[in-house]
N, C-alpha and C. Protein backbone atom coordinates (compact mmCIF):
# COMPACT_ATOMS: atom_id res chain seq x y z
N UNK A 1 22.77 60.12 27.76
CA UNK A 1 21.53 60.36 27.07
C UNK A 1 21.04 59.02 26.52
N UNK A 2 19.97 58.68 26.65
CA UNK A 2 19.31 57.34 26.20
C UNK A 2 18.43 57.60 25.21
N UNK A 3 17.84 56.79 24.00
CA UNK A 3 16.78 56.41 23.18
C UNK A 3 16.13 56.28 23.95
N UNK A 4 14.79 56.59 24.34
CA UNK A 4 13.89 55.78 24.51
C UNK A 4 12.56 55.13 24.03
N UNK A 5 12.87 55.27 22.52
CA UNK A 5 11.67 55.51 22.08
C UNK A 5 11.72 55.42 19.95
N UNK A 6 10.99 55.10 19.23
CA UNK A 6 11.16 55.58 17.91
C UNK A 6 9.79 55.92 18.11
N UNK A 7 9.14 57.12 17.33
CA UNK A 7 8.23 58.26 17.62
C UNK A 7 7.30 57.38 16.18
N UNK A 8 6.65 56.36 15.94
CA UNK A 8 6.54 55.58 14.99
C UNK A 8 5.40 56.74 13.77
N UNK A 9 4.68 57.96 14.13
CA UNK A 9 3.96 58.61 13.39
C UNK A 9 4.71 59.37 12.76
N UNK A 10 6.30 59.68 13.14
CA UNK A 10 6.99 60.42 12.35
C UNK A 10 8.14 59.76 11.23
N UNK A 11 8.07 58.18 11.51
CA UNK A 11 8.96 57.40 10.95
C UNK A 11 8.32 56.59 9.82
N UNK A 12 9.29 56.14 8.69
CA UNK A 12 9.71 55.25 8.17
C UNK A 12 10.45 54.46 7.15
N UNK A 13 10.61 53.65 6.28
CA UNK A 13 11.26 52.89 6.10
C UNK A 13 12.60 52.96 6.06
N UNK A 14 12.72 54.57 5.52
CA UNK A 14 13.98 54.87 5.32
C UNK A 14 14.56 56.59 6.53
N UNK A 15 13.51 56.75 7.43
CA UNK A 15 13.82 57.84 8.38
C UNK A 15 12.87 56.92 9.84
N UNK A 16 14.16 57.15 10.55
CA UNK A 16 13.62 56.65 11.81
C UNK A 16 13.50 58.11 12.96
N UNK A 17 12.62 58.90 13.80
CA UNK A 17 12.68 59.55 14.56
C UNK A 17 12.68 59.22 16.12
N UNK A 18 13.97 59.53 16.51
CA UNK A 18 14.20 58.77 17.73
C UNK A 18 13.82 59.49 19.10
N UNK A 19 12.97 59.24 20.19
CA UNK A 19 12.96 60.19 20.90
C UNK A 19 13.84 59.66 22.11
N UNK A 20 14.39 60.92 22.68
CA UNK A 20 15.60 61.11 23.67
C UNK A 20 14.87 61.49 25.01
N UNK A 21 16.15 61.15 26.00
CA UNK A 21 16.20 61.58 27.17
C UNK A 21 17.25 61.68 27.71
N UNK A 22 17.60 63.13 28.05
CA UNK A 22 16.80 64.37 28.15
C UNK A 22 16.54 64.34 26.68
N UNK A 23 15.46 65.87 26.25
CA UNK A 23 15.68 66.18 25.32
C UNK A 23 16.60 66.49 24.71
N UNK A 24 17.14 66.07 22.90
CA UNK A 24 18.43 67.05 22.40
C UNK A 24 18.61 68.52 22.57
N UNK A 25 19.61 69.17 22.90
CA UNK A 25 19.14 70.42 22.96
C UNK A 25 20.29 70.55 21.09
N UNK A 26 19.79 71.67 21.17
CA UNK A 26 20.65 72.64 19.43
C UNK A 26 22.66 71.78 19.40
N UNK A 27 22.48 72.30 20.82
CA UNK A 27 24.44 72.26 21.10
C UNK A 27 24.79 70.86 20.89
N UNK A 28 24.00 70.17 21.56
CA UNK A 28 24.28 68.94 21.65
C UNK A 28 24.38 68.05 20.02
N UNK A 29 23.02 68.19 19.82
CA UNK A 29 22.99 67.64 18.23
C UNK A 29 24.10 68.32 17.17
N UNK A 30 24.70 69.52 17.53
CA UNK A 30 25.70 69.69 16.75
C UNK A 30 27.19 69.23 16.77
N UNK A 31 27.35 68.89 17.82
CA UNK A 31 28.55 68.26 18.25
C UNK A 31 28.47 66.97 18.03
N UNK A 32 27.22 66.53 18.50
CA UNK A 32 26.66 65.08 17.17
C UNK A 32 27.43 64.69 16.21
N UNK A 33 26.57 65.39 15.75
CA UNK A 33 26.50 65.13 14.00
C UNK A 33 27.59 65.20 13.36
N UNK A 34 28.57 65.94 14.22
CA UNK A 34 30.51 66.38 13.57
C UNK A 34 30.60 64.95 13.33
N UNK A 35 30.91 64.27 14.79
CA UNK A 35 31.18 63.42 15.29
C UNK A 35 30.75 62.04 15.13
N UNK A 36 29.58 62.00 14.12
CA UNK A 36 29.05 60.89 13.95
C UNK A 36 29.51 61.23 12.69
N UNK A 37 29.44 62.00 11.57
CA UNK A 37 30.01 61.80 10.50
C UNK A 37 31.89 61.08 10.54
N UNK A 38 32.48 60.96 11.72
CA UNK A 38 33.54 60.78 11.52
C UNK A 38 33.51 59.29 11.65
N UNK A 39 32.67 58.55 12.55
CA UNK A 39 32.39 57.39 12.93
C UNK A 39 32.18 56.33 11.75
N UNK A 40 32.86 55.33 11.54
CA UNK A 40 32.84 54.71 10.36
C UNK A 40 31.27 54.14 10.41
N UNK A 41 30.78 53.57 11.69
CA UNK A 41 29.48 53.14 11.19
C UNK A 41 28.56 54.01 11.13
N UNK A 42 28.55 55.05 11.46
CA UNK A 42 27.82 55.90 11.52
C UNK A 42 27.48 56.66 10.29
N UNK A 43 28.87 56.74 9.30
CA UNK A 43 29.12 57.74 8.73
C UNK A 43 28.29 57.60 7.11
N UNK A 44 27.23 56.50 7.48
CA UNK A 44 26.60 56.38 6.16
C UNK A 44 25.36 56.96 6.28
N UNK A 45 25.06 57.23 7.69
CA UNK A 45 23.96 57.83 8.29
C UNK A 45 23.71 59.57 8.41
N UNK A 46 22.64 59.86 7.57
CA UNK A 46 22.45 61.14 8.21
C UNK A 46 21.90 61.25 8.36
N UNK A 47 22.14 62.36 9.62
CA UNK A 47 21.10 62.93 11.05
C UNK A 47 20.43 64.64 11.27
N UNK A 48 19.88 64.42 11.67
CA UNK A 48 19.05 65.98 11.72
C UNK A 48 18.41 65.98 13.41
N UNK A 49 18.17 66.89 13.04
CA UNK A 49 17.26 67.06 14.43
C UNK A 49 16.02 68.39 14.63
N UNK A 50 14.52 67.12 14.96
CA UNK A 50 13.06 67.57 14.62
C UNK A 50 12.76 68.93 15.84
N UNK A 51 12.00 69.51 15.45
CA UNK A 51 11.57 70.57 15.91
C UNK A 51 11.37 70.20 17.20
N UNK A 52 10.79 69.47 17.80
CA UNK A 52 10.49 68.56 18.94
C UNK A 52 11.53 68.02 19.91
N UNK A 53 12.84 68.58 19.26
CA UNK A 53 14.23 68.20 19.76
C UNK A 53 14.39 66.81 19.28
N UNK A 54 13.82 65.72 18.68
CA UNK A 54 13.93 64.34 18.62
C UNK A 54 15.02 64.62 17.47
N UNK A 55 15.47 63.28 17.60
CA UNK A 55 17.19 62.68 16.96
C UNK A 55 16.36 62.15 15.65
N UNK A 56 16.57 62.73 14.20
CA UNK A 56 15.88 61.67 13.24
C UNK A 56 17.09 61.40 12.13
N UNK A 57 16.87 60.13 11.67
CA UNK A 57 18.02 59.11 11.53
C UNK A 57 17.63 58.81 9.66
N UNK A 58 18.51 59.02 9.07
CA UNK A 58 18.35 58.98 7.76
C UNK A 58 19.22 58.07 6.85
N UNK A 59 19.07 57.03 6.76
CA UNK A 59 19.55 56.21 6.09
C UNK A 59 20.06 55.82 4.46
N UNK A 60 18.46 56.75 4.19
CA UNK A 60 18.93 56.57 2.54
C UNK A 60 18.39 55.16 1.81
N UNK A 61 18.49 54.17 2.56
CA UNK A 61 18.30 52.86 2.30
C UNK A 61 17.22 52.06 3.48
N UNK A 62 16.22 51.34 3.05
CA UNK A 62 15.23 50.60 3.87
C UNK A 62 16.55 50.17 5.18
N UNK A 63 15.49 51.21 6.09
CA UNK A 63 16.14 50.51 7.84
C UNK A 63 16.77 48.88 8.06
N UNK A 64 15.71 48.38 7.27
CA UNK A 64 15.71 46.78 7.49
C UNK A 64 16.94 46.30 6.62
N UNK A 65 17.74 47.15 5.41
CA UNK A 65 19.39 46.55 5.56
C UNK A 65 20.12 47.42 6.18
N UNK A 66 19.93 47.98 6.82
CA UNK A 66 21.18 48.77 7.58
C UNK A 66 21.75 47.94 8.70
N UNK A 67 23.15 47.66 8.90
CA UNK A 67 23.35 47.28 9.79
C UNK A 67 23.63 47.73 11.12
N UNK A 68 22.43 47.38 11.97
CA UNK A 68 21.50 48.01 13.01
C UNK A 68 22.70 47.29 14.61
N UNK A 69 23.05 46.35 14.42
CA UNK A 69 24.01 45.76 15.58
C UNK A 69 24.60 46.73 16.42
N UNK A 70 24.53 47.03 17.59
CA UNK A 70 25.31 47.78 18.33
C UNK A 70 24.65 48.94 17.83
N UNK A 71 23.83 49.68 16.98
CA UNK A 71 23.65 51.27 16.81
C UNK A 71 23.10 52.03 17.59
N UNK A 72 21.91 51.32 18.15
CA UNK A 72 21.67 52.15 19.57
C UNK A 72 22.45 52.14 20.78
N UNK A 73 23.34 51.64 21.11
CA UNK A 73 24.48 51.89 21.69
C UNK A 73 25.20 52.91 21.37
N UNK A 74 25.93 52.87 19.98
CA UNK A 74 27.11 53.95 19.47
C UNK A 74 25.94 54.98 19.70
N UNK A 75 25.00 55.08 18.91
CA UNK A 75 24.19 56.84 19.06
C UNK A 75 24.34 57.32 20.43
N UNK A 76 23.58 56.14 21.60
CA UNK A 76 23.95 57.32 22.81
C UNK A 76 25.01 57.18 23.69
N UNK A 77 25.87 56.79 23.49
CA UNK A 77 27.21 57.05 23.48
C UNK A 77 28.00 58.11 23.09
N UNK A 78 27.72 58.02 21.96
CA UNK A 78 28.14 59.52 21.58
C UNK A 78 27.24 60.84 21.73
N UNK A 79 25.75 60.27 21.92
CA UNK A 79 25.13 61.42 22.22
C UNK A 79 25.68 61.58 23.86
N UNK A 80 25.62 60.87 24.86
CA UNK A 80 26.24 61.63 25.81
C UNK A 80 27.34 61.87 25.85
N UNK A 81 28.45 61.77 25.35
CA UNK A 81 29.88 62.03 24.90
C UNK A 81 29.20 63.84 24.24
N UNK A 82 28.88 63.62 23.93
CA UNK A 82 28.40 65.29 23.10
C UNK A 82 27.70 65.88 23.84
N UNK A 83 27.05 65.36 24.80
CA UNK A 83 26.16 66.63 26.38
C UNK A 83 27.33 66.48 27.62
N UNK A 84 28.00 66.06 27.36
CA UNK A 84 29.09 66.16 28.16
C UNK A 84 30.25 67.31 28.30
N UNK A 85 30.36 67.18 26.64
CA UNK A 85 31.28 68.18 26.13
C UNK A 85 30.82 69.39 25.90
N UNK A 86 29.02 69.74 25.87
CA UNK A 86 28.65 70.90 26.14
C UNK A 86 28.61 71.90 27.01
N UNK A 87 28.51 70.61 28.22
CA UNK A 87 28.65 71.01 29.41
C UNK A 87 29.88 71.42 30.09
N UNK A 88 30.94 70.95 29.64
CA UNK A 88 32.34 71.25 30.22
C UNK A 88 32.22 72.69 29.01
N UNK A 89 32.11 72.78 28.14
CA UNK A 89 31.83 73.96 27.13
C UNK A 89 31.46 75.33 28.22
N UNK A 90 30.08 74.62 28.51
CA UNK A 90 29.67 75.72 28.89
C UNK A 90 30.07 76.15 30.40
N UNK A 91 30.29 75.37 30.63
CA UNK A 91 31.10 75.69 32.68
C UNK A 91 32.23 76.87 32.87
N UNK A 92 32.69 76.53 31.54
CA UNK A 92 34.18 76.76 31.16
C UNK A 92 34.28 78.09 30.92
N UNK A 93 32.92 78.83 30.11
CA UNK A 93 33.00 79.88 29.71
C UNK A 93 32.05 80.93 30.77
N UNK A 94 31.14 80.14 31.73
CA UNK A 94 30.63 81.09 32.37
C UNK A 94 31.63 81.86 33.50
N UNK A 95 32.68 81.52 33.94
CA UNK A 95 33.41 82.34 34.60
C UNK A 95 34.12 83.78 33.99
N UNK A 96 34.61 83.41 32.68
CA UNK A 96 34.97 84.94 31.63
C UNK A 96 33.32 85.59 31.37
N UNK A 97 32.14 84.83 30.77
CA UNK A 97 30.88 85.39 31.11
C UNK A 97 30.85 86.50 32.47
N UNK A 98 30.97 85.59 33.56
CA UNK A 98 30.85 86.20 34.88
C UNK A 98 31.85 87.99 35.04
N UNK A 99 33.13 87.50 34.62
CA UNK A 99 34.29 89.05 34.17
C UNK A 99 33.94 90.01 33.97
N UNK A 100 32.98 89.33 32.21
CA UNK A 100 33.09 90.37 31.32
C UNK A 100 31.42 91.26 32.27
N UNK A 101 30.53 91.08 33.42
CA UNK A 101 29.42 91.34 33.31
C UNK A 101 29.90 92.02 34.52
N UNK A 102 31.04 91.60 35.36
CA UNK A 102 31.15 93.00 36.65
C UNK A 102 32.26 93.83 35.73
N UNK A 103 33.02 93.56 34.97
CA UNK A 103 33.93 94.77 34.21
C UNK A 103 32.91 95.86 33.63
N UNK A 104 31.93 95.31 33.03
CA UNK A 104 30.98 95.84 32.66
C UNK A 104 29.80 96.89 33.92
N UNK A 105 29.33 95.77 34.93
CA UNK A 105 28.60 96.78 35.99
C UNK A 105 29.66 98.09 36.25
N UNK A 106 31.10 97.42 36.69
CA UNK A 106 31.99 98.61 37.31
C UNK A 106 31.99 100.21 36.18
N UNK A 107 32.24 99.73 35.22
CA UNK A 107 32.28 100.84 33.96
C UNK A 107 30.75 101.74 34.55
N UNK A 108 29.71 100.80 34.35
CA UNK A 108 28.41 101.84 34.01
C UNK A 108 28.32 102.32 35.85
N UNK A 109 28.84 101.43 36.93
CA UNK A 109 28.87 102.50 37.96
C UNK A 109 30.08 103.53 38.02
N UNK A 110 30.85 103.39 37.75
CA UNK A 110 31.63 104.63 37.85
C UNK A 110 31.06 106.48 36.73
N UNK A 111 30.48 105.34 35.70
CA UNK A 111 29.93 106.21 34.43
C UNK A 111 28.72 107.17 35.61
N UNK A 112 28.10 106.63 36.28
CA UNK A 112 26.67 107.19 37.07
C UNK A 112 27.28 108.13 38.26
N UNK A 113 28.63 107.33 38.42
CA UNK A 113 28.70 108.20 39.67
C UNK A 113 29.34 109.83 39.42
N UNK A 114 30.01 109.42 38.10
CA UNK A 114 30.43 111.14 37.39
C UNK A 114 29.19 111.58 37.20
N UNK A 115 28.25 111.39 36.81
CA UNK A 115 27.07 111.77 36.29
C UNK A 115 26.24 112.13 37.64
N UNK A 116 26.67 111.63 38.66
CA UNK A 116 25.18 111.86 40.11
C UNK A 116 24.35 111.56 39.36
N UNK A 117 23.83 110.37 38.94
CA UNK A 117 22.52 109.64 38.67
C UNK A 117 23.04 107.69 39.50
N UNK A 118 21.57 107.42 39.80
CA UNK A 118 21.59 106.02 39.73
C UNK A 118 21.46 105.58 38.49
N UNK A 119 22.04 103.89 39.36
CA UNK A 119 21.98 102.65 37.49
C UNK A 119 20.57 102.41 38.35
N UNK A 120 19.77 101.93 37.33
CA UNK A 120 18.61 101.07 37.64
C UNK A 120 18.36 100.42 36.61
């Protein structure tokens, strides 16, 4: 996931709004934000995320002393480290998904066929 962008009508001195690519989705920014709180440089930073899906960056203190070296790096780094892990998340679970939805068809066809009605 890359920055590409600070969204400059939604930012400043002390909130920067970063826009992404792809967009953040919900999952992603939450696995974030764990994860950046654990990050020593990170961890003075807090993060949210705008209706718009954009990454916004809260400092607390004028942008201009934060030490900025390497930060757009660590962010998407770990932001793709965190769409990564959504994704193995979610791969992972659509096969028991997949189970639980023919355990389920089989039930309501056997249920129809005592009954002589169709499922529709």
């Amino acid at each position: 996931m890359k920055i590409t962008s600070i969204n400059g009508k939604e930012s400043d001195e002390f909130n920067l709004e970063l826009n992404t690519e792809p967009k953040l989705k919900q999952a992603v920014f939450d696995y974030f934000r764990v994860h950046a709180a654990r990050n020593p440089k990170l961890k003075s930073i807090a993060f949210s995320r705008a209706e718009n899906s954009d990454l916004l960056l809260h400092t607390g203190a004028p942008i201009d002393s934060v030490d900025s070296k390497g930060l757009a790096c660590l962010i998407e780094d770990l932001l793709s480290e965190s769409e990564s892990f959504v994704a193995r998340e979610c791969a992972s679970t659509k096969p028991a998904a997949s189970r639980q939805h023919d355990h389920k068809s089989a039930i309501i066809e056997a249920a129809a066929k005592k009954l002589g009605v169709p499922v529709k």
